[in-house]
Protein backbone atom coordinates (compact mmCIF):
# COMPACT_ATOMS: atom_id res chain seq x y z
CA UNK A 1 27.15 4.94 5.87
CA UNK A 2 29.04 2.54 8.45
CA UNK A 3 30.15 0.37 5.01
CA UNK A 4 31.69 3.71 3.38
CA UNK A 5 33.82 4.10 6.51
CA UNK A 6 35.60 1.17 6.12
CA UNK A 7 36.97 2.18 2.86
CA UNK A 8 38.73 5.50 2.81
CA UNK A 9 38.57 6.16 -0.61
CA UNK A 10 34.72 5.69 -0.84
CA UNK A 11 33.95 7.65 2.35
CA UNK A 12 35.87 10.12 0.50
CA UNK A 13 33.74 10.35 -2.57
CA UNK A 14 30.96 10.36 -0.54
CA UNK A 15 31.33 12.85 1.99
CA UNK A 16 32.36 14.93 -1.05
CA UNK A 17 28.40 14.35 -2.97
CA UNK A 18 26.58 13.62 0.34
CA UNK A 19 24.59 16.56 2.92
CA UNK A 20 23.01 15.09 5.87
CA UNK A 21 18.99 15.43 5.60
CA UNK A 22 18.33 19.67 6.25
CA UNK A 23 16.63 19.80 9.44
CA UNK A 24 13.52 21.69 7.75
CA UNK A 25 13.26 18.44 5.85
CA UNK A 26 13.38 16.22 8.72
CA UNK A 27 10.77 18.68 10.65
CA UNK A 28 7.79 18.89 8.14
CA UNK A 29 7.03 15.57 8.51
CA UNK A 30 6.82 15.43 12.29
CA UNK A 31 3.25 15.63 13.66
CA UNK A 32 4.17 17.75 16.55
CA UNK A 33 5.19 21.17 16.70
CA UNK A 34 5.38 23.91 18.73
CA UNK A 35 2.58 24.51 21.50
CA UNK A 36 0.98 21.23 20.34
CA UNK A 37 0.18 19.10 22.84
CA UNK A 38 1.95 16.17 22.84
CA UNK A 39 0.95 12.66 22.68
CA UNK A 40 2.65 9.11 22.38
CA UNK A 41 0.81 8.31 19.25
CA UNK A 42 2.30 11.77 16.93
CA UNK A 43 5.49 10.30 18.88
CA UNK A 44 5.37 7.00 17.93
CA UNK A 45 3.76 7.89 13.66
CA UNK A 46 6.39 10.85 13.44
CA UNK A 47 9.33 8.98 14.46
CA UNK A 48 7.54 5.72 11.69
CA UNK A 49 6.70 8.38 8.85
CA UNK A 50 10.51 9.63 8.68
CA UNK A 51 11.80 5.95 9.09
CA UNK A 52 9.14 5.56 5.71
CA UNK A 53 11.34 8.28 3.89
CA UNK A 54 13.27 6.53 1.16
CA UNK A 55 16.28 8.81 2.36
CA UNK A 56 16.02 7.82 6.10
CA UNK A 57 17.62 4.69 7.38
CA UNK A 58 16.87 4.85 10.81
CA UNK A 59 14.87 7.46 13.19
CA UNK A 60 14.15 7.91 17.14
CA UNK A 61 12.11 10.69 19.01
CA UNK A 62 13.14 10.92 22.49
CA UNK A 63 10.64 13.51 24.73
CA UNK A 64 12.75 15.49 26.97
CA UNK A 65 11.60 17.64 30.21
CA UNK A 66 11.87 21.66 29.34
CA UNK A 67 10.76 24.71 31.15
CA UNK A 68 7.66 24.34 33.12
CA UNK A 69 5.00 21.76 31.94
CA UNK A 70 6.80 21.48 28.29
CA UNK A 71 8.50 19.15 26.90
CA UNK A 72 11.14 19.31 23.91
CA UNK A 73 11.32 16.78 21.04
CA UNK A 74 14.91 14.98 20.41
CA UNK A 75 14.97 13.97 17.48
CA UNK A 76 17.67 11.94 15.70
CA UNK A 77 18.16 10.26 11.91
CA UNK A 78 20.57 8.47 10.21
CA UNK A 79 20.79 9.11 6.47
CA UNK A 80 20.47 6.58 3.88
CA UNK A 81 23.36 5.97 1.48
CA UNK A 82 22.90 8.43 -0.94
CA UNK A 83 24.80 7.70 -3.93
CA UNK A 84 23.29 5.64 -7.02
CA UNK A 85 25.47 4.01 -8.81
CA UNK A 86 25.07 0.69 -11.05
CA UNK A 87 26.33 -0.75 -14.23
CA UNK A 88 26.66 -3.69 -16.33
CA UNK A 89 29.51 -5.37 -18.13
CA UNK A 90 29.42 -7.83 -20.80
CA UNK A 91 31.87 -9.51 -23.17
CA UNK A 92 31.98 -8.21 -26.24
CA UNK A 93 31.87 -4.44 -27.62
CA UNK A 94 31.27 -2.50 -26.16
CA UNK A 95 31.87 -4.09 -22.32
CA UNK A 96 30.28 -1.60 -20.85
CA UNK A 97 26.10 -2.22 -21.33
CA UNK A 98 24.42 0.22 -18.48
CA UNK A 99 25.39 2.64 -16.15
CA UNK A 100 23.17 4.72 -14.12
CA UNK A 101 24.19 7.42 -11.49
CA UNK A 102 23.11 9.73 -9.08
CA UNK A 103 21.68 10.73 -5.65
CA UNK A 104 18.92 9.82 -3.39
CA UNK A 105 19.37 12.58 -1.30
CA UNK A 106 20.58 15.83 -3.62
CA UNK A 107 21.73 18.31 -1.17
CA UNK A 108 20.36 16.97 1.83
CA UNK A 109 16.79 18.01 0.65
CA UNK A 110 15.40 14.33 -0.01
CA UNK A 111 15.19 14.52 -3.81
CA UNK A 112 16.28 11.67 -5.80
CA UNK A 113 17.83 12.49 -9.34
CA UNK A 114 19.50 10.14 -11.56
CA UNK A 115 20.32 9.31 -15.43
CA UNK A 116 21.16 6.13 -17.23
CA UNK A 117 22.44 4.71 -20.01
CA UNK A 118 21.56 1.26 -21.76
CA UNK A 119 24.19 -0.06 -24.77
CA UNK A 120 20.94 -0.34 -27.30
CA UNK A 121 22.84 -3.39 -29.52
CA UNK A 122 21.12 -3.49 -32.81
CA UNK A 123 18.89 -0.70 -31.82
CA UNK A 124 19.74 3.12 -30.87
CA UNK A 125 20.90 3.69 -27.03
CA UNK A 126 18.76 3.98 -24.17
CA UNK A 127 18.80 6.92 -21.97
CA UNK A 128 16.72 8.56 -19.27
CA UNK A 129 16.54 10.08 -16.23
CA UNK A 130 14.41 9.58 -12.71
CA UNK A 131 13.45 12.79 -10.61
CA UNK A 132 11.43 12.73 -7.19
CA UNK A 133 10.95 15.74 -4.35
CA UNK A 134 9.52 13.50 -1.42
CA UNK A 135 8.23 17.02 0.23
CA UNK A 136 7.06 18.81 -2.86
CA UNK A 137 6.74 22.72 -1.97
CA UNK A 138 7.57 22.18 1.21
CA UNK A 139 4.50 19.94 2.15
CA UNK A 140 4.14 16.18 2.36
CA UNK A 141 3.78 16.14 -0.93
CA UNK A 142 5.76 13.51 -3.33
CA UNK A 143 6.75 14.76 -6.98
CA UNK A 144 7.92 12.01 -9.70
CA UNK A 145 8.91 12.74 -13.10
CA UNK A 146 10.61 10.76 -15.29
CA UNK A 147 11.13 9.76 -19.14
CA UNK A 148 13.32 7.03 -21.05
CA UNK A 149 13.97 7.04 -24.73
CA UNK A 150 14.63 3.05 -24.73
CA UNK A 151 16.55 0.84 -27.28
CA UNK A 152 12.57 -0.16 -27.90
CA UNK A 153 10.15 2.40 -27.49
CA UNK A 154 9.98 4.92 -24.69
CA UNK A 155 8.03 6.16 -21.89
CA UNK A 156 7.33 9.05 -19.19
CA UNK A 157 5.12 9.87 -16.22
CA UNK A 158 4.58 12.80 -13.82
CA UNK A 159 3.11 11.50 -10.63
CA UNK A 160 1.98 13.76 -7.63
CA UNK A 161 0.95 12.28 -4.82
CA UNK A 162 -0.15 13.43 -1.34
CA UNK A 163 0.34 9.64 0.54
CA UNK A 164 -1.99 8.30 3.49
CA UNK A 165 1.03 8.06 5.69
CA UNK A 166 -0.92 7.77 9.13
CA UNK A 167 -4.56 7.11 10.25
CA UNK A 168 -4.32 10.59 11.70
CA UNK A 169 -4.64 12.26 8.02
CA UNK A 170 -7.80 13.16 7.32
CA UNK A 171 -6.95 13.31 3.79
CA UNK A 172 -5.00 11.75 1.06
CA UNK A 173 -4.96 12.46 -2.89
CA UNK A 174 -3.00 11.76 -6.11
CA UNK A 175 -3.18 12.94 -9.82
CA UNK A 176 -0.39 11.18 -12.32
CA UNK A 177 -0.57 10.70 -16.15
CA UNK A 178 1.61 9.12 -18.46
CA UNK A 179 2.96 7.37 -21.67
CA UNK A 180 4.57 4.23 -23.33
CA UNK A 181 5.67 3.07 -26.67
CA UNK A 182 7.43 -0.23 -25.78
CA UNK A 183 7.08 -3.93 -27.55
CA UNK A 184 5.50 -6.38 -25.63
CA UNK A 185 7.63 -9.87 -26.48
CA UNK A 186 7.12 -13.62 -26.59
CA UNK A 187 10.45 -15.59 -26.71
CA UNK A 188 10.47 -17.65 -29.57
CA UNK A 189 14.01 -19.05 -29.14
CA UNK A 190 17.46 -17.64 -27.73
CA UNK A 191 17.79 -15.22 -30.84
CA UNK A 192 14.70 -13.88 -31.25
CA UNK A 193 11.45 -13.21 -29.79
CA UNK A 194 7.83 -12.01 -31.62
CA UNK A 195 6.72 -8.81 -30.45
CA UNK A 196 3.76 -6.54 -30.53
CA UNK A 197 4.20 -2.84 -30.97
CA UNK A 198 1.58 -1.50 -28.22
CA UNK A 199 1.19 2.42 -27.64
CA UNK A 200 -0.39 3.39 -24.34
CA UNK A 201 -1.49 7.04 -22.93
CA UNK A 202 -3.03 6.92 -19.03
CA UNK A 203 -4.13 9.25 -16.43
CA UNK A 204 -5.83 8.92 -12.88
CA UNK A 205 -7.02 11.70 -10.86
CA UNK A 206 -8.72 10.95 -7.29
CA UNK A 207 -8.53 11.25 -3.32
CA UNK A 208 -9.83 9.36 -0.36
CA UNK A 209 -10.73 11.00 3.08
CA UNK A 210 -10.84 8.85 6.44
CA UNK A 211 -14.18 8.08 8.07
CA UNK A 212 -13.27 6.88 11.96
CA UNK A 213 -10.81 7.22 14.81
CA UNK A 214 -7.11 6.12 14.23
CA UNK A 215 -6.85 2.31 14.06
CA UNK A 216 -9.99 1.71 13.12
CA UNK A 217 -11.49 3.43 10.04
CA UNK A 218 -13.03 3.42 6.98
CA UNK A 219 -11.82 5.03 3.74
CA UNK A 220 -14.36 6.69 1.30
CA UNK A 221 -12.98 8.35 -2.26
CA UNK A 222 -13.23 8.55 -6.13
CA UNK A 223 -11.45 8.84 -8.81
CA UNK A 224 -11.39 9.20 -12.59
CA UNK A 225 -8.96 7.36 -14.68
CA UNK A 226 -8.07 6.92 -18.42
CA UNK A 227 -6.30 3.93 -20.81
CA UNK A 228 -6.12 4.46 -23.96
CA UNK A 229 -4.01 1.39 -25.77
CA UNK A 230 -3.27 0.54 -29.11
CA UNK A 231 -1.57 -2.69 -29.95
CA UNK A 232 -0.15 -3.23 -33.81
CA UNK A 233 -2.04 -5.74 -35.75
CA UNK A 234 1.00 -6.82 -37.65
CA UNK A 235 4.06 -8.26 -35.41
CA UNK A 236 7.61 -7.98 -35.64
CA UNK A 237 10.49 -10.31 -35.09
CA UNK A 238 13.07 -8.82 -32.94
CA UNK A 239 16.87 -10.70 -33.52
CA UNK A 240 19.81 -9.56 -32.57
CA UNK A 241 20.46 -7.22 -35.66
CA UNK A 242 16.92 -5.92 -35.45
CA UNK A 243 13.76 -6.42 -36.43
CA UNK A 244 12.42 -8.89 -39.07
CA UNK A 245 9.13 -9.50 -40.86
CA UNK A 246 6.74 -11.94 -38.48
CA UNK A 247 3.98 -12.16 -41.02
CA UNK A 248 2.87 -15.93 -40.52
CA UNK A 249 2.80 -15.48 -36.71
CA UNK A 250 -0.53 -16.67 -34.59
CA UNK A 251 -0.19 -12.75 -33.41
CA UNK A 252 -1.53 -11.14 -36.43
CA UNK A 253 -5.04 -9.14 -35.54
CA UNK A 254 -5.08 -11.13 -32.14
CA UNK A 255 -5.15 -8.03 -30.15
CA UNK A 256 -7.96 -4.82 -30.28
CA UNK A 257 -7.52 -1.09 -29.23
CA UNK A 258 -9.20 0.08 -26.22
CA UNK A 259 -10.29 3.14 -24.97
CA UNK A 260 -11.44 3.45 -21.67
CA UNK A 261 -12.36 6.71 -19.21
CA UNK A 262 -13.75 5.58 -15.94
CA UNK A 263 -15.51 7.12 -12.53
CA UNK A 264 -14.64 5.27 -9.80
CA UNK A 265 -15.86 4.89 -5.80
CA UNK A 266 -13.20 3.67 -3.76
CA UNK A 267 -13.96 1.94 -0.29
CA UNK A 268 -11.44 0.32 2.19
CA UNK A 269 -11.48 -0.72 6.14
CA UNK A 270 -8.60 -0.24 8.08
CA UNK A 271 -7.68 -1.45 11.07
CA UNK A 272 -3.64 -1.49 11.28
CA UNK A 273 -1.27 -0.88 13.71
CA UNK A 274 3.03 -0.87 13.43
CA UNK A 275 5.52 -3.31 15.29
CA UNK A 276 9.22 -1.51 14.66
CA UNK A 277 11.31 -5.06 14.37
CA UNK A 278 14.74 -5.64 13.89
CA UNK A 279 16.53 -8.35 11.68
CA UNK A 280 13.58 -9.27 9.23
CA UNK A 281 13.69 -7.55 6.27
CA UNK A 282 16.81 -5.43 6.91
CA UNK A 283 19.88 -6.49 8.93
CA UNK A 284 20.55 -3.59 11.60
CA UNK A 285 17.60 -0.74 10.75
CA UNK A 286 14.44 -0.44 12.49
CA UNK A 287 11.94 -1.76 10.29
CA UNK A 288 7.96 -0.84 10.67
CA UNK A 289 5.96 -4.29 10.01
CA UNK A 290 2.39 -3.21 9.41
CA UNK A 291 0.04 -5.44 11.69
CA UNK A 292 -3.64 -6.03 11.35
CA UNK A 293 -5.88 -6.29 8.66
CA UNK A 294 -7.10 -4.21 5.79
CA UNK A 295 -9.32 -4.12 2.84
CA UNK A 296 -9.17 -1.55 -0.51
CA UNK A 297 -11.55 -1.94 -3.01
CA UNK A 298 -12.39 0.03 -6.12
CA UNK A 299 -15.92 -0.04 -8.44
CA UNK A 300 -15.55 1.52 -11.79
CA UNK A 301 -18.01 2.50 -14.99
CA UNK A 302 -16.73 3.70 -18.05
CA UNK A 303 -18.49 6.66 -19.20
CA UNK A 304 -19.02 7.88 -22.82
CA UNK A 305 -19.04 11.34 -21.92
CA UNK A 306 -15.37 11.25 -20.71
CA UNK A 307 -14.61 9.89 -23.69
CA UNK A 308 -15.03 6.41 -23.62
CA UNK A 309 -15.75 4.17 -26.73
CA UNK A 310 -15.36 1.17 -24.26
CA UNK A 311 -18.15 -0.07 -22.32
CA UNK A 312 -17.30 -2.13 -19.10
CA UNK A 313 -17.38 -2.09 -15.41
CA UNK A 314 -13.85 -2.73 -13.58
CA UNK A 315 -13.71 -4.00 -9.87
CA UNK A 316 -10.57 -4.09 -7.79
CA UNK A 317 -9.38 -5.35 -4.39
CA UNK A 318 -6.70 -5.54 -2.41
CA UNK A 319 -6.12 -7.57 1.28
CA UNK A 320 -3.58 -7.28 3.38
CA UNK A 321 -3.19 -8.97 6.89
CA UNK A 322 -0.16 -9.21 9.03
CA UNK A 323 1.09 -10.36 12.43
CA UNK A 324 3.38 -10.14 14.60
CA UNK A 325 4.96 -12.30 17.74
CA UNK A 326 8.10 -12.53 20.40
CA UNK A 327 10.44 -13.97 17.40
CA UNK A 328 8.37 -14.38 14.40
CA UNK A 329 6.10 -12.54 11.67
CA UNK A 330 3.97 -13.41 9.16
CA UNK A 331 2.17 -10.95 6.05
CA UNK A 332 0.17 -12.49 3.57
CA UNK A 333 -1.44 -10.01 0.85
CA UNK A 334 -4.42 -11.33 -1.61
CA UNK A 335 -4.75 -8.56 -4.71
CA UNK A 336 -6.75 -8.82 -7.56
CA UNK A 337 -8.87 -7.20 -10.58
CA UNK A 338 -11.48 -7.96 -13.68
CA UNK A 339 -13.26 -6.29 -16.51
CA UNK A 340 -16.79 -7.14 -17.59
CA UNK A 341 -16.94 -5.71 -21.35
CA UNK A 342 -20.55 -4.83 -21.95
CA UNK A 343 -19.89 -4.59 -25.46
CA UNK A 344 -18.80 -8.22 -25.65
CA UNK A 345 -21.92 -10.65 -24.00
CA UNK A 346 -20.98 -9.57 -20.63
CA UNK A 347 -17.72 -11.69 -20.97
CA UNK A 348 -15.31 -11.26 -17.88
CA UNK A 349 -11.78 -10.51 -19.29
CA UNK A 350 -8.50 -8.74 -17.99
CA UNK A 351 -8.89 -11.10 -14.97
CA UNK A 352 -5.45 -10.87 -12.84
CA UNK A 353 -4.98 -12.40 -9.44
CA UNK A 354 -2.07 -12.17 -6.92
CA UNK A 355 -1.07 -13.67 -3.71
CA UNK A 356 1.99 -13.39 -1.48
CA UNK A 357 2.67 -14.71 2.01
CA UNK A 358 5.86 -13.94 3.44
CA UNK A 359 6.79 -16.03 7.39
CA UNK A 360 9.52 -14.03 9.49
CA UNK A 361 11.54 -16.08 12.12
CA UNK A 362 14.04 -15.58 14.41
CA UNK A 363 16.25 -17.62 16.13
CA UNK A 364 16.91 -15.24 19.24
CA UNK A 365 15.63 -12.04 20.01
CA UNK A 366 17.21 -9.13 21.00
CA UNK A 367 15.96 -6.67 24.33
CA UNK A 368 15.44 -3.88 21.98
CA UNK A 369 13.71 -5.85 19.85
CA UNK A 370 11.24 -6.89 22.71
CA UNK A 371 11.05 -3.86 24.35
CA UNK A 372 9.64 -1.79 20.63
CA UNK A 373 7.45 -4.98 20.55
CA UNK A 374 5.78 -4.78 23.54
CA UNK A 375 5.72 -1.02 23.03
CA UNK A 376 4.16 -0.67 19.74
CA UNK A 377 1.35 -3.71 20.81
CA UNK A 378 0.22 -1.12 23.71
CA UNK A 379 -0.47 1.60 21.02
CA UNK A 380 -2.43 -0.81 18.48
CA UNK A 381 -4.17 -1.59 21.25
CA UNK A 382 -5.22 2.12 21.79
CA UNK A 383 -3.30 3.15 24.93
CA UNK A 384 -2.81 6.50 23.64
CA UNK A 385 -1.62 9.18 26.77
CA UNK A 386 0.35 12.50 26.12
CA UNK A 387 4.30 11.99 26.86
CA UNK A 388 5.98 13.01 30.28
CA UNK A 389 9.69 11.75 30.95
């Protein structure tokens, strides 16, 4: 909010939208409560989780001395800027071509809500909205709904997830399903493009629960998940005053339906600790780079009674390994995925691969930034004792 300050007129507006995070918010996700005993590792993942909190910019947990042999939590937050706001301008009419508004922290009760607008062109206007409760009935619990009506097509989703936001969890689920109507395009010069009308329904229902101490565990779940696309055989041009026939394109009855319903056995090894770090990926806030090493897979069989007419095994996995030293950080992350169609010779398709490493450096560090450091390697390590001042 420091950036607001500096202009009167926008702290104004948005001290006037803007309530600082309700307390009740900010103390469901803590791992300590009252007449728990207290130890530096709920410490040190409640003070991460709420830093995790799309509506949280920054978070510390001091422990205090109280009466006797307790000790009282202080904790403090700093709010994210709330306010969403964006737009576009373009020449012509009209100048305006999307604006989207709202707030990413309605009421201080961490709930995002926002609408926007798209200028449609040639085609009808765009418009939509975005809604997420990040402590869904009043439990960890994150709610997402949404829906677009876009110039091309539309789409929705409800999502509801209960996220593995610490080894300590025992448990961790999600159910979401969903829709899209949207054309899939190939640029074909600067004024038009060929596109593919593609319809697609999806759902995925599963959980995982943790096998293994904090910092070192495995992850055992399953899941069952749906797709359920349907791509036009005949294409379309799309110009700038709307479509066109596309009949002698190399797209005609290129592309088949599927209809897939899966069971899936997910696995994963983790073994991941946090290093709070300053001046990486954000300027001034805290940041929690994960270090360590983990592995998620995911085995799936399409099954005919779920209503498959597909018949194909899917495998997915995802790596992720990360380190961290005095000045410097490096994550890489290998994630990939492939479909062997058993109705087709066995033939591999759908075969996607993606890497990304990312190298942090620093030309000076900072004593806070050694002193979290050194800190947060002592609790990877598994130097774990309950919290006196």
């Amino acid at each position: 909010m420091a950036i607001f300050k500096r202009v009167p007129t926008l702290a104004k507006m948005a001290n006037a939208i803007h309530r600082t995070t309700d307390p009740e918010i900010i103390s469901r996700f803590l791992l300590l409560h009252e007449g728990d005993f207290c130890s530096e590792l709920r410490r040190a993942e409640s003070e991460r989780i709420l830093r995790a909190q799309p509506f949280i910019s920054e978070a510390q947990i001091r422990v205090v001395p109280d009466s006797g042999d307790e000790v009282a939590l202080d904790v403090r937050t700093t709010d994210e800027v709330a306010l969403v706001l964006s737009a576009a301008i373009g020449s012509g009419s009209p100048p305006l071509r999307l604006l989207r508004v709202g707030d990413a922290n309605l009421g201080g009760e961490g709930i995002f809500l926002a609408g926007a607008w798209r200028d449609g062109g040639a085609f009808h206007d765009g418009f939509g909205a975005r809604f997420v409760d990040n402590q869904f009935l009043e439990h960890p619990y994150t709610l997402t709904a949404e829906g677009y009506q876009n110039p091309l097509g539309d789409e929705w989703l409800v999502d509801l997830t209960h996220p593995f936001y610490t080894d300590l969890q025992r448990f961790a689920w999600r159910g979401r399903a969903g829709a899209s109507d949207d054309y899939v395009q190939y640029m074909n010069d600067i004024n038009s493009s060929h596109a593919i009308r593609v319809a697609r329904n999806y759902f995925d229902f599963g959980g995982i629960v943790r096998i293994g101490p904090p910092g070192r565990l495995s992850l055992f779940g399953a899941s069952i998940s749906g797709d359920d696309e349907r791509p036009a055989s005949t294409p379309v041009l799309v110009t700038s005053t709307g479509f066109a026939p596309d009949t002698g394109s190399q797209l005609v009855n290129r592309f088949v339906s599927h209809r897939i319903a899966r069971a899936n056995v997910l696995w994963g090894i983790r073994d991941i600790g946090f290093a709070p770090v300053v001046g990486f990926d954000a300027m001034t806030a805290t940041q929690d780079l994960p270090i360590g090493f983990q592995l998620g897979t995911m085995f799936g069989r399409s099954l005919s009674v779920l209503g498959s007419r597909d018949d194909d095994i899917f495998m997915a996995g995802d790596l992720y390994i990360g380190a961290v030293g005095r000045n410097n950080a490096l994550r890489f992350q290998l994630e990939g995925e492939g479909r062997r169609s058993n109705d087709n010779a066995g033939l591999w398709d759908g075969i996607l691969t993606n890497a990304r490493a990312v190298q942090y450096f620093k030309p000076t560090v900072s004593e806070h930034g050694n002193r979290v450091g050194r800190v947060q390697r002592r609790l990877a390590a598994g130097e774990f004792h309950s919290t006196s001042p």
